[in-house]
Protein backbone atom coordinates (compact mmCIF):
# COMPACT_ATOMS: atom_id res chain seq x y z
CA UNK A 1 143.66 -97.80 -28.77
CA UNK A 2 145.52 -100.29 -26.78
CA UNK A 3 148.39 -98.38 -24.66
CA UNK A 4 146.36 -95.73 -24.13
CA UNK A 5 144.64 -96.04 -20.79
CA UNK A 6 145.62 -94.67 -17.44
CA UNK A 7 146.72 -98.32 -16.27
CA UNK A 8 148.84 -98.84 -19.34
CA UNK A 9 151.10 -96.05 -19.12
CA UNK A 10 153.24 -97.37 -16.36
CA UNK A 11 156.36 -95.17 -15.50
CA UNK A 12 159.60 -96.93 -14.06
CA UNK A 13 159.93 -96.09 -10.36
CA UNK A 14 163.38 -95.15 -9.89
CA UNK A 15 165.84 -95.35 -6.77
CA UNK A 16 167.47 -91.98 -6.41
CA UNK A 17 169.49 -90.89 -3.57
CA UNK A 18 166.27 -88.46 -2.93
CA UNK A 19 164.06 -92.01 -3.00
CA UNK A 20 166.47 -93.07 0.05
CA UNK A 21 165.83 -89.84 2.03
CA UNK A 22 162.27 -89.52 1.66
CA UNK A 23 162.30 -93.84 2.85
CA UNK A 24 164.52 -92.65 5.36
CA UNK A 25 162.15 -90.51 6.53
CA UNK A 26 159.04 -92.76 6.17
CA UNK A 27 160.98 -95.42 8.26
CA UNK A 28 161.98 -92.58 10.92
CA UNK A 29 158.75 -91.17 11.63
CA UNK A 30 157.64 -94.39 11.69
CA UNK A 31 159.57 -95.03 14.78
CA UNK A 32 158.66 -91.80 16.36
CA UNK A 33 155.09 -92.71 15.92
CA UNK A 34 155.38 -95.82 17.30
CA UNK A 35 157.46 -95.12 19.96
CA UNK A 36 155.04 -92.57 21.40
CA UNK A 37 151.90 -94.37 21.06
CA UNK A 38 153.42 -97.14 22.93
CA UNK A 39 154.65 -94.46 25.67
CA UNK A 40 151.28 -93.10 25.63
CA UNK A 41 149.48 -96.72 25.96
CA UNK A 42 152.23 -97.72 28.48
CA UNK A 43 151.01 -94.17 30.48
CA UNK A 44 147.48 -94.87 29.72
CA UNK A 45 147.38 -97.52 32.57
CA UNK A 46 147.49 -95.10 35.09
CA UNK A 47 145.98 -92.54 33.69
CA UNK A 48 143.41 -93.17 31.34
CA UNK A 49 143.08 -89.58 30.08
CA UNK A 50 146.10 -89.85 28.14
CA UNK A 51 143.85 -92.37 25.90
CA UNK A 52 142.29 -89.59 24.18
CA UNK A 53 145.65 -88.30 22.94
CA UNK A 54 145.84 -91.03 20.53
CA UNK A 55 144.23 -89.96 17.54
CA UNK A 56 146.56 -86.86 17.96
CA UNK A 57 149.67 -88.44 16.49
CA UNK A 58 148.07 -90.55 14.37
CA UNK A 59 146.94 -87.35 12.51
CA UNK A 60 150.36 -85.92 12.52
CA UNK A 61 152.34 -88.55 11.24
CA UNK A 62 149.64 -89.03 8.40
CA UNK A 63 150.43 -85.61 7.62
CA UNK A 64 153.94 -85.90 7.67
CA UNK A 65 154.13 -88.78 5.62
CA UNK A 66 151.52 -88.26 2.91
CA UNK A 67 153.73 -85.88 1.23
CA UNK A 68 156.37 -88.25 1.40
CA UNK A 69 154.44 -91.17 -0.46
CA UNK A 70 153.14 -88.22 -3.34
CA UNK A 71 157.28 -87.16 -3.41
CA UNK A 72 158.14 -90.97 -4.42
CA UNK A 73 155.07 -91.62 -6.49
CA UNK A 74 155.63 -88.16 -9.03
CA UNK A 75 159.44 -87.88 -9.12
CA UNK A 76 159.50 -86.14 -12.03
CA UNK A 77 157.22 -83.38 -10.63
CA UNK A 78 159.95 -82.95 -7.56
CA UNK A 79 163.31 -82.79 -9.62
CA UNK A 80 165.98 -81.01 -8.08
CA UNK A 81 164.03 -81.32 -4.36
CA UNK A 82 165.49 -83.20 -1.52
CA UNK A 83 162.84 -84.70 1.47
CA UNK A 84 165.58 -83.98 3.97
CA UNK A 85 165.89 -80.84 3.72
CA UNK A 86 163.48 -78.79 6.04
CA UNK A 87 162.66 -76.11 3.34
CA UNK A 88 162.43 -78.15 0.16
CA UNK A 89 160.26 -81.04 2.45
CA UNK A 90 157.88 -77.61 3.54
CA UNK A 91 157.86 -77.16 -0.43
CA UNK A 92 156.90 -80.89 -0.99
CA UNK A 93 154.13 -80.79 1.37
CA UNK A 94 152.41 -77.35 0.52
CA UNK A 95 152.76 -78.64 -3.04
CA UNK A 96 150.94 -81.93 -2.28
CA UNK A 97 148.33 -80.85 0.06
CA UNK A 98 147.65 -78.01 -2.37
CA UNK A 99 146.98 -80.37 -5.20
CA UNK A 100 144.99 -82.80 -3.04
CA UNK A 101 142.67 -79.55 -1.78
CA UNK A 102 141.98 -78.50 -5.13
CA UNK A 103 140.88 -82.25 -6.61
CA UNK A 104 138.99 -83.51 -3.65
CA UNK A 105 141.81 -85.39 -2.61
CA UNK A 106 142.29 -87.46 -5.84
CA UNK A 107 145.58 -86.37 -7.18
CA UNK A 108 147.54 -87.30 -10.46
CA UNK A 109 150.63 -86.09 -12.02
CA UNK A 110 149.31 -83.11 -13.78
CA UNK A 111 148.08 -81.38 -10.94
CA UNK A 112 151.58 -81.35 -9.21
């Protein structure tokens, strides 16, 4: 019975190069994001309009780096797949946001 459970069947997260370019891209749009909500709370002073824009990017980068998080959590499920690359990171996403739509958002390796 024991080594059976979900929490007991830990996998080994492994660095590949793949790992790098999806952090790569975590960190990136991480600056992006950042950089534009303090542009937009730097504009905000004079215009206070601009405020509403900030929920805006927030969504998008939690869009952008969901997938990225799901890529480095199921490696397995993305062999062959590289994050930087525009086409296989559209594959990554429509994968992931597939999986997540048809579990109510709770999503484990078998649904990949």
């Amino acid at each position: 019975m024991a080594g059976e459970g979900i929490l007991d069947k830990r996998k080994k997260f492994v660095l590949t190069s793949q790992t790098f370019s999806a952090l790569f891209l975590v960190v990136s749009l991480s600056a992006v994001f950042y950089a534009l909500m303090h542009k937009i709370h730097d504009e905000g002073v004079a215009h206070p309009a601009l405020l509403m824009l900030l929920p805006l990017p927030t969504i998008l980068w939690l869009v952008l780096i969901i997938p990225l998080f799901m890529f480095m959590a199921y490696q397995a499920d993305f062999k062959g797949l590289n994050p930087l690359i525009p086409t296989h990171y559209v594959l990554i996403a429509t994968r992931c946001f597939r999986a997540m739509k048809d579990n109510n958002f709770k999503v484990s390796e078998k649904d990949l």
